[in-house]
C-alpha atoms as a PDB file:
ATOM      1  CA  UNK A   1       1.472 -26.397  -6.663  1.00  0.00           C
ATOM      2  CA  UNK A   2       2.482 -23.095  -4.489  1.00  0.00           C
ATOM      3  CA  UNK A   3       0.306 -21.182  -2.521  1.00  0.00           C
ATOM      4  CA  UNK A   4      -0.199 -17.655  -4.335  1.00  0.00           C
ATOM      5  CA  UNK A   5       1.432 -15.091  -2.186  1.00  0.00           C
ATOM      6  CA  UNK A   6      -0.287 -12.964  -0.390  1.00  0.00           C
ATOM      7  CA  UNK A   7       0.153  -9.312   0.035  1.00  0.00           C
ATOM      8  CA  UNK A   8      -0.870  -7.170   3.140  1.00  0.00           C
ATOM      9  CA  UNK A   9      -1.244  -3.159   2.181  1.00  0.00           C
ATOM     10  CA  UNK A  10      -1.670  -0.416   5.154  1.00  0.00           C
ATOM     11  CA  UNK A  11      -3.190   2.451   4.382  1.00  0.00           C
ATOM     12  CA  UNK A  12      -2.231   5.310   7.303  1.00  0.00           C
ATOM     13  CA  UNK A  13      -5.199   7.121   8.174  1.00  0.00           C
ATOM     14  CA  UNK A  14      -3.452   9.865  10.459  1.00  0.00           C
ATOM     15  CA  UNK A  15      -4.493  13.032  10.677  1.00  0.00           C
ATOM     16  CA  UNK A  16      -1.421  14.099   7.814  1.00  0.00           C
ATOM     17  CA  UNK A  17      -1.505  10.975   5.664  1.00  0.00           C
ATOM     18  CA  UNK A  18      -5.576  11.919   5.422  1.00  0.00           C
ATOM     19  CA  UNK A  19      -5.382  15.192   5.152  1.00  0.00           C
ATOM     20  CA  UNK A  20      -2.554  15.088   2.278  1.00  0.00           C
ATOM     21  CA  UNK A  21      -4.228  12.238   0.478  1.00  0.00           C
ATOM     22  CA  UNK A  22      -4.498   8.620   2.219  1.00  0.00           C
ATOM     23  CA  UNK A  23      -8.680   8.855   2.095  1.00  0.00           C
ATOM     24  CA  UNK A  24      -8.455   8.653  -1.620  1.00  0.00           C
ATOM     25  CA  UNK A  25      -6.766   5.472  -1.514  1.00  0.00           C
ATOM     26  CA  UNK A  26      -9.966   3.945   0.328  1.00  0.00           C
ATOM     27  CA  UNK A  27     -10.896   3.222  -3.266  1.00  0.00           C
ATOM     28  CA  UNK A  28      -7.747   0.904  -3.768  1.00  0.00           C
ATOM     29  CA  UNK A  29      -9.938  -2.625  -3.160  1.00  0.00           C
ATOM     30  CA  UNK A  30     -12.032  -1.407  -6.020  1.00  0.00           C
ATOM     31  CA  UNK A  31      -9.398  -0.911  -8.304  1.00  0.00           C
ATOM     32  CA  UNK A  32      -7.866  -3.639  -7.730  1.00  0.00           C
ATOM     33  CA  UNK A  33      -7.364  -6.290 -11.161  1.00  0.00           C
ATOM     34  CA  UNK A  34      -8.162  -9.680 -11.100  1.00  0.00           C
ATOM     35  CA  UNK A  35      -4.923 -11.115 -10.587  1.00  0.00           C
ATOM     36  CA  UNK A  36      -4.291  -8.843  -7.182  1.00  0.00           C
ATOM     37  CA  UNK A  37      -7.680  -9.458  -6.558  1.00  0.00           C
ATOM     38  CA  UNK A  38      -7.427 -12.432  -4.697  1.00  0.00           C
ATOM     39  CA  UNK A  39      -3.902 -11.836  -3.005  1.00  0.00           C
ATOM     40  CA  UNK A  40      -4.333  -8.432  -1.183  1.00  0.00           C
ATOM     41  CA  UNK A  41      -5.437  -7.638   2.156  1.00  0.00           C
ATOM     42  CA  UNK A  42      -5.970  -3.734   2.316  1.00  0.00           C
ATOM     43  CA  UNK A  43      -6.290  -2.488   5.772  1.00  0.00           C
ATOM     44  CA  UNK A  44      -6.102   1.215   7.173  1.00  0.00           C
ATOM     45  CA  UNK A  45      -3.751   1.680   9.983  1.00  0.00           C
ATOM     46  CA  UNK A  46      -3.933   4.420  12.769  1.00  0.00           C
ATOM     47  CA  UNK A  47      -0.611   5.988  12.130  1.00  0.00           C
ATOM     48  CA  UNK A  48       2.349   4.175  10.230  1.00  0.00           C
ATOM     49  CA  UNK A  49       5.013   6.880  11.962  1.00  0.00           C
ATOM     50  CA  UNK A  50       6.404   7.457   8.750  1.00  0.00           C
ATOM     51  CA  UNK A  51       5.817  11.219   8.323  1.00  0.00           C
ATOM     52  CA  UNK A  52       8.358  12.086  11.058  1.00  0.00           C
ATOM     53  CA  UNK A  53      11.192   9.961   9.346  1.00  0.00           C
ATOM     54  CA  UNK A  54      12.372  12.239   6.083  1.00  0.00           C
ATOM     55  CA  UNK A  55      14.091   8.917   4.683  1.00  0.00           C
ATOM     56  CA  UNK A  56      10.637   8.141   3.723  1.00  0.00           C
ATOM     57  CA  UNK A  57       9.342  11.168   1.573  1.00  0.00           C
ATOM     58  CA  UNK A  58       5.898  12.603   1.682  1.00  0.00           C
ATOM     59  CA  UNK A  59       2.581  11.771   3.495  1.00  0.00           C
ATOM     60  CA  UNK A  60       0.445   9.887   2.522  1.00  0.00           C
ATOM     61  CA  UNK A  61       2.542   6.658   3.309  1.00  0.00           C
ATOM     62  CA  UNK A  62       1.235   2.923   2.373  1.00  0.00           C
ATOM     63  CA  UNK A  63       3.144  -0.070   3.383  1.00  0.00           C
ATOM     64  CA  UNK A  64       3.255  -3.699   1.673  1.00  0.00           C
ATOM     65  CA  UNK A  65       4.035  -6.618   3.855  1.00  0.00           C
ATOM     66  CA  UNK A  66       5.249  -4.694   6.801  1.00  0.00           C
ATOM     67  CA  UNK A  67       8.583  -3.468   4.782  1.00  0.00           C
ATOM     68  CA  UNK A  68       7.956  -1.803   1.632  1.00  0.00           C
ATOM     69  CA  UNK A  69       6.904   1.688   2.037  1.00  0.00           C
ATOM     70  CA  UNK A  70       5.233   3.729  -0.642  1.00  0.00           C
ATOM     71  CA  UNK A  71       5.747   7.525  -0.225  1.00  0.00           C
ATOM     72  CA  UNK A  72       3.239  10.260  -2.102  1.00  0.00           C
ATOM     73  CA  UNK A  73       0.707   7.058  -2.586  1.00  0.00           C
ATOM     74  CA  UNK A  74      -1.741   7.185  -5.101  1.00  0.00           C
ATOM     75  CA  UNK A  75      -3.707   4.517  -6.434  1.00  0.00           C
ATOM     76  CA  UNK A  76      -1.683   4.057  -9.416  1.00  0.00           C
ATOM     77  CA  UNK A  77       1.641   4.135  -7.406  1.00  0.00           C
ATOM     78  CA  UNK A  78       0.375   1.656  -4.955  1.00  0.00           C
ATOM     79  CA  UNK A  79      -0.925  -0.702  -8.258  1.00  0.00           C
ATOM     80  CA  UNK A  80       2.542  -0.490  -9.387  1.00  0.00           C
ATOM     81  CA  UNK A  81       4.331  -1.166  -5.976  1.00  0.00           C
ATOM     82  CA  UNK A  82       1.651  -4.458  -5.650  1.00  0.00           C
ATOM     83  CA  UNK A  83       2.422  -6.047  -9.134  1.00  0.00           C
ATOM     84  CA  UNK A  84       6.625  -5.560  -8.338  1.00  0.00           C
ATOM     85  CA  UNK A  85       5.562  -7.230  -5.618  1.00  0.00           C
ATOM     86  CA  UNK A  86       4.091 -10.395  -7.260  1.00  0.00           C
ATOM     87  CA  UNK A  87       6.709  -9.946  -9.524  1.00  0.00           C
ATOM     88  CA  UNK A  88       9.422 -10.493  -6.579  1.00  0.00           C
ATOM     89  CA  UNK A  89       7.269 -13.414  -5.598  1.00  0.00           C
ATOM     90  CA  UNK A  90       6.674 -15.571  -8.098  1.00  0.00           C
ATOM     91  CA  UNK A  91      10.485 -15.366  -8.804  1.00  0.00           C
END
């Protein structure tokens, strides 16, 4: 049997991220169902550096396993971002 694949998430907590949203998303771990449960590490991150990038979008930024960035994050965004994830990795 595989290991389940884990899934790091980084919220930024700069001063835009915050201010345009990111403190919301402290409610993420919460929300999280039972099969995510288990598999994600949520973490808050100083700054990401995204905001001054425009390839990225809009603050607030969240990023899955160091390479997927999610742009305008909400909850529900983020939710949806995680299970494509565990789609990708139970492939």
């Amino acid at each position: 049997m595989s290991e389940p694949c884990k899934m790091k998430v980084e919220i930024c907590l700069g001063t835009t991220c915050y201010v345009l949203g990111s403190f919301r998303l402290s409610a993420l771990e919460e929300q999280l169902p039972p099969e995510l449960a288990d598999r994600v590490e949520v973490a808050g991150a100083a700054c990401l550096g995204l905001c001054k990038d425009r390839n990225y979008g809009k603050a607030p930024f969240v990023r899955i396993n160091g390479n997927r960035v999610v742009d305008n994050a909400t909850i529900e965004k983020v939710l949806d971002a995680l299970k494509e994830e565990l789609e990708k990795c139970n492939e």
